[in-house]
Protein backbone atom coordinates (compact mmCIF):
# COMPACT_ATOMS: atom_id res chain seq x y z
CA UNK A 1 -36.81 18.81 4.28
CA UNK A 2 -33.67 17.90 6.34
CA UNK A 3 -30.09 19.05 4.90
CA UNK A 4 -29.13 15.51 5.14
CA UNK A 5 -31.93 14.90 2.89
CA UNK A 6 -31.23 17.67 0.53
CA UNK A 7 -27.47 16.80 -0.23
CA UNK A 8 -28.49 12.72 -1.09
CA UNK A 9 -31.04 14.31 -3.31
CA UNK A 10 -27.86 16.72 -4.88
CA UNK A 11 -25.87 13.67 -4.92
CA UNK A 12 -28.55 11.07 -6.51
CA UNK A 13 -29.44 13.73 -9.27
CA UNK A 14 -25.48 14.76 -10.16
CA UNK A 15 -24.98 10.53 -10.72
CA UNK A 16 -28.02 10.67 -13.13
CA UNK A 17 -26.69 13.67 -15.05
CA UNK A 18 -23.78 11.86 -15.63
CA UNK A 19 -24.78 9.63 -17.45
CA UNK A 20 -27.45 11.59 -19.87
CA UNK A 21 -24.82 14.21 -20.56
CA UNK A 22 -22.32 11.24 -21.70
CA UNK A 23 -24.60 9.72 -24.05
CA UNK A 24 -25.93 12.99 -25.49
CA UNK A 25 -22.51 14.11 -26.10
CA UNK A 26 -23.19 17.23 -23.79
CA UNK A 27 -19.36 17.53 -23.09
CA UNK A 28 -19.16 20.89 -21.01
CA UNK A 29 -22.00 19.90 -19.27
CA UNK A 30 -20.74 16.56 -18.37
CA UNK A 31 -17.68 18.40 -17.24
CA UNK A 32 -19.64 20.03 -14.23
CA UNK A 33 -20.32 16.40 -13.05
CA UNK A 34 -16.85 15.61 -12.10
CA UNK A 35 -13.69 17.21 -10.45
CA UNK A 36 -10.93 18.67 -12.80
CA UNK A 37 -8.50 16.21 -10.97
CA UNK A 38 -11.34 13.19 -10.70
CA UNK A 39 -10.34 9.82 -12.37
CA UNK A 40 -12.88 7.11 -14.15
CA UNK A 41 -12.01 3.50 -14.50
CA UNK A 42 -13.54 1.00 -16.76
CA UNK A 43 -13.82 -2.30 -18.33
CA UNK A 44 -11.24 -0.12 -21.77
CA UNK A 45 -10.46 3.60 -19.60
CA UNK A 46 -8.54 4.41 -16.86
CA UNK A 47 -7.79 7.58 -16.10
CA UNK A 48 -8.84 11.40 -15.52
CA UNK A 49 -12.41 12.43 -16.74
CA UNK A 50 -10.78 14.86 -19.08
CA UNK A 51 -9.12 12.29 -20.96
CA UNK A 52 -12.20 10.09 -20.44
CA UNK A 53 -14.27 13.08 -22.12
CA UNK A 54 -11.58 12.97 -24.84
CA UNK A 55 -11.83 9.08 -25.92
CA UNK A 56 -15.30 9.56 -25.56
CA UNK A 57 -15.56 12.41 -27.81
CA UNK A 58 -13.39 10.40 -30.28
CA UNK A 59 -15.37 7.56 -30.15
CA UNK A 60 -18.10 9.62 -30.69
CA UNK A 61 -16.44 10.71 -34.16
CA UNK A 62 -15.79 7.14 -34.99
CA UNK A 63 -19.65 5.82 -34.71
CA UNK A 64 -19.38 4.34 -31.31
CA UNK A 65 -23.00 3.64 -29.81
CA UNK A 66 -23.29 3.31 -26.21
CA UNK A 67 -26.09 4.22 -23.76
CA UNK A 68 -25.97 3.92 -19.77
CA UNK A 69 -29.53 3.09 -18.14
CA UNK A 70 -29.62 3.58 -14.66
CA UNK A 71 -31.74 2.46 -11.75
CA UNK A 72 -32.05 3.72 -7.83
CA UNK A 73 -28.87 5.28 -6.45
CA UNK A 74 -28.09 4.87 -2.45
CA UNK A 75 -25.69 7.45 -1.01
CA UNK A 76 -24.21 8.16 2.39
CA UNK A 77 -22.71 11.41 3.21
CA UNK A 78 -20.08 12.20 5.79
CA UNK A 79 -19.14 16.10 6.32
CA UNK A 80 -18.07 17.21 2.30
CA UNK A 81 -17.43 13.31 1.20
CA UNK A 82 -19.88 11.14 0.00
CA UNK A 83 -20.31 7.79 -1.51
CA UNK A 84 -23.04 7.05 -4.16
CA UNK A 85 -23.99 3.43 -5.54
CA UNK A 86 -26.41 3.35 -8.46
CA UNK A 87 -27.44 -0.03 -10.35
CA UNK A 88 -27.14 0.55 -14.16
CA UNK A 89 -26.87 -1.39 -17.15
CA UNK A 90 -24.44 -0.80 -19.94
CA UNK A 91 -26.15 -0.70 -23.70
CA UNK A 92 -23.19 -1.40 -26.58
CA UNK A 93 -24.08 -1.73 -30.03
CA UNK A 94 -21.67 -3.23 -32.07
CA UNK A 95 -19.94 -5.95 -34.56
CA UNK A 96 -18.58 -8.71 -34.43
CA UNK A 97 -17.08 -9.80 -37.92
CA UNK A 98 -20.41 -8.65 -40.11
CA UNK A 99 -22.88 -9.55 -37.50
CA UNK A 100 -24.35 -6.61 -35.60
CA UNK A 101 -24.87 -7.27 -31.69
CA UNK A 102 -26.23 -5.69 -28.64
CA UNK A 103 -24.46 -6.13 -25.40
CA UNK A 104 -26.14 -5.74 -21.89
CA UNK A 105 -23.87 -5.39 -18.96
CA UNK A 106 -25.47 -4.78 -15.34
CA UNK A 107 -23.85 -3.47 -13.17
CA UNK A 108 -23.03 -0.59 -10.48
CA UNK A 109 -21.19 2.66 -10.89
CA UNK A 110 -19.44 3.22 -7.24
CA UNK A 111 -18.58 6.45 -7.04
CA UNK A 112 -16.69 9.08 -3.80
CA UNK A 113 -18.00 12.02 -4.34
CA UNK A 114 -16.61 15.24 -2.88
CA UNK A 115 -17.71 19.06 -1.75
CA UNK A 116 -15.68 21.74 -3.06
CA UNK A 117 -16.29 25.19 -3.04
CA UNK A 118 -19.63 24.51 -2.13
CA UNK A 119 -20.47 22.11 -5.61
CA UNK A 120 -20.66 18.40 -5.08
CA UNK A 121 -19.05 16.21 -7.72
CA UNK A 122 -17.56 12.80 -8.40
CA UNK A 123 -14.23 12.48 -7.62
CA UNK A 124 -13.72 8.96 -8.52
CA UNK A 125 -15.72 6.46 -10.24
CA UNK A 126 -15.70 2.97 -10.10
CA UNK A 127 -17.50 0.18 -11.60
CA UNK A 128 -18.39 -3.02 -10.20
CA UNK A 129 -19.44 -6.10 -13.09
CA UNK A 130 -22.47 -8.00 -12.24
CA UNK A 131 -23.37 -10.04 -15.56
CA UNK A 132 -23.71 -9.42 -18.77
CA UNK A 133 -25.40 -11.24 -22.39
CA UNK A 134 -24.88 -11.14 -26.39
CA UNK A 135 -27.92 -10.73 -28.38
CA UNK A 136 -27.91 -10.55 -32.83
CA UNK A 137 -29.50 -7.56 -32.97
CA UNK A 138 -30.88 -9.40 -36.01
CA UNK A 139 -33.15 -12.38 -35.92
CA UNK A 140 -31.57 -15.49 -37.21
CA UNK A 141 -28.12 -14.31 -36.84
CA UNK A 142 -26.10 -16.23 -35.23
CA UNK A 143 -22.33 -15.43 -33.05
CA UNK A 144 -19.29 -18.18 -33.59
CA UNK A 145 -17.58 -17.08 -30.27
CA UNK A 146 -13.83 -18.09 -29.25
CA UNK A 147 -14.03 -19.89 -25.99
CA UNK A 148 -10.35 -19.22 -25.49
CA UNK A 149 -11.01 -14.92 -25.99
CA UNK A 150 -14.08 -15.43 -24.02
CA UNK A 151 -12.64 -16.73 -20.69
CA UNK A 152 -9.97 -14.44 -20.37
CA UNK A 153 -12.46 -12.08 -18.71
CA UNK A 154 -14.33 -12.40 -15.89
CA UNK A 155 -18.05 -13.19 -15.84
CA UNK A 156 -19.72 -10.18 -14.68
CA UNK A 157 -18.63 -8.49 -18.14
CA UNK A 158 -16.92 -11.35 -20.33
CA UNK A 159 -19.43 -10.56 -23.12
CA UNK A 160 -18.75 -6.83 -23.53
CA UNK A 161 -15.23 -7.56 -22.96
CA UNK A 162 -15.17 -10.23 -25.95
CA UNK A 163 -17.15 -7.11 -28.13
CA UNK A 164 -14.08 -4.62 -26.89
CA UNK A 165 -11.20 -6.54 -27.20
CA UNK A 166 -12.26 -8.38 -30.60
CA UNK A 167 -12.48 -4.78 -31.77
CA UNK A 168 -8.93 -3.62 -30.99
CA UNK A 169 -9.91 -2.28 -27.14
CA UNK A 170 -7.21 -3.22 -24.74
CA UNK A 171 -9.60 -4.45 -21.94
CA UNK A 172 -8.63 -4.61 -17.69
CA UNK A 173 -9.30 -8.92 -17.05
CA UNK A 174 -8.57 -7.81 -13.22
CA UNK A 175 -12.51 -5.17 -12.30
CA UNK A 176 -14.19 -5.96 -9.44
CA UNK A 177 -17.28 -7.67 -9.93
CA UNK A 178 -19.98 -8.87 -7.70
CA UNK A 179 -18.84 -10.53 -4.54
CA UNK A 180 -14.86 -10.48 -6.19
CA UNK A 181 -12.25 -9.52 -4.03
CA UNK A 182 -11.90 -6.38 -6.10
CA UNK A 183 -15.09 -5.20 -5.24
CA UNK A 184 -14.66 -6.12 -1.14
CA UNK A 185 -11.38 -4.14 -1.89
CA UNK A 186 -13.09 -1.17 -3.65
CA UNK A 187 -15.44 -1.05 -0.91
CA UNK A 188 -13.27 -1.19 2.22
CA UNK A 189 -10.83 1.39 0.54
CA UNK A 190 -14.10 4.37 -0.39
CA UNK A 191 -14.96 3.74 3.42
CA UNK A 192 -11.71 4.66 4.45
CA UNK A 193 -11.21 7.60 2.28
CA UNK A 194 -15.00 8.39 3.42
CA UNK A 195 -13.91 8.64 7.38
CA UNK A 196 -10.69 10.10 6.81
CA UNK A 197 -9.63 13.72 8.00
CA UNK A 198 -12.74 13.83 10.52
């Protein structure tokens, strides 16, 4: 097996721990994931993963419920830098007024990737919005929505924006999403970074 070959496979396996140590609420082992001085943004964070890993733990405290499912993850290495794309869905459980609803958000995490002192983690992660759905996770409930709440977010995640915001979350109406600016943007910029200082 090729080197090439053996760093994607490093790469593909540190974005899927990621996400199972996040929604086990294995914090120190989440923590060798990501660089001390890495940053995460999304649709209600942005910032470092430390104080990520702290609103998550808090959340956590308060009876948050949130799982990430992921699908295949593509990566293309240059020297110690790396770019990995990996299709997942967000799961949020949650209420709105005293109905209880599940919201599925699909997406990609797009995340540089870096090798330091011979350990390869993320460095920055991105995520781009592709669409998203309500569901009562009760049959025969039913969701009075505010069109005017709704549309101040973007498709790709209006719905678990709605669920964020209508819960006090102070929610970014400006992520990239499929084929937005933002994510053509995203995309030119990790390129750059990726071909820099060869």
């Amino acid at each position: 097996m090729s080197q090439a070959l053996l760093e994607r496979l490093e790469i593909a396996e540190l974005v899927q721990s990621w996400a199972l140590y996040r929604d086990t609420g294995d914090w120190d082992k989440l923590r060798q994931t990501v660089h001390a001085d890495g940053t995460m943004t999304a649709t209600w964070f942005h910032g470092t993963f430390e104080a990520f890993i702290s609103a998550i733990q808090d959340a956590w405290r308060k009876g948050s419920s949130s799982q990430h499912f992921q699908g295949g993850t593509v990566v293309e290495v240059l020297g110690t830098k790396a770019i990995a794309q990996t299709r997942m869905t967000i799961l949020v459980r949650g209420k709105l007024e005293d109905v209880s609803v599940d919201v599925n958000c699909l997406g990609v995490f797009y995340d540089r990737v870096e090798k330091r002192n011979g350990q390869w983690r993320i460095a920055k992660r991105n995520v781009i919005y592709d669409k998203d759905t309500f569901t009562p996770v009760h049959a025969g409930d039913t969701i009075q929505l505010s069109s005017e709440r709704l549309l101040r977010f973007p498709e790709g995640y209006r719905h678990l924006a709605y669920l964020q915001s209508f819960n006090g979350g102070n929610v970014n109406p400006e992520l990239p999403t499929a084929r937005s600016e933002a994510s053509v943007k995203l995309k030119l910029e990790a390129q750059q970074w990726l071909r820099s200082n060869l």
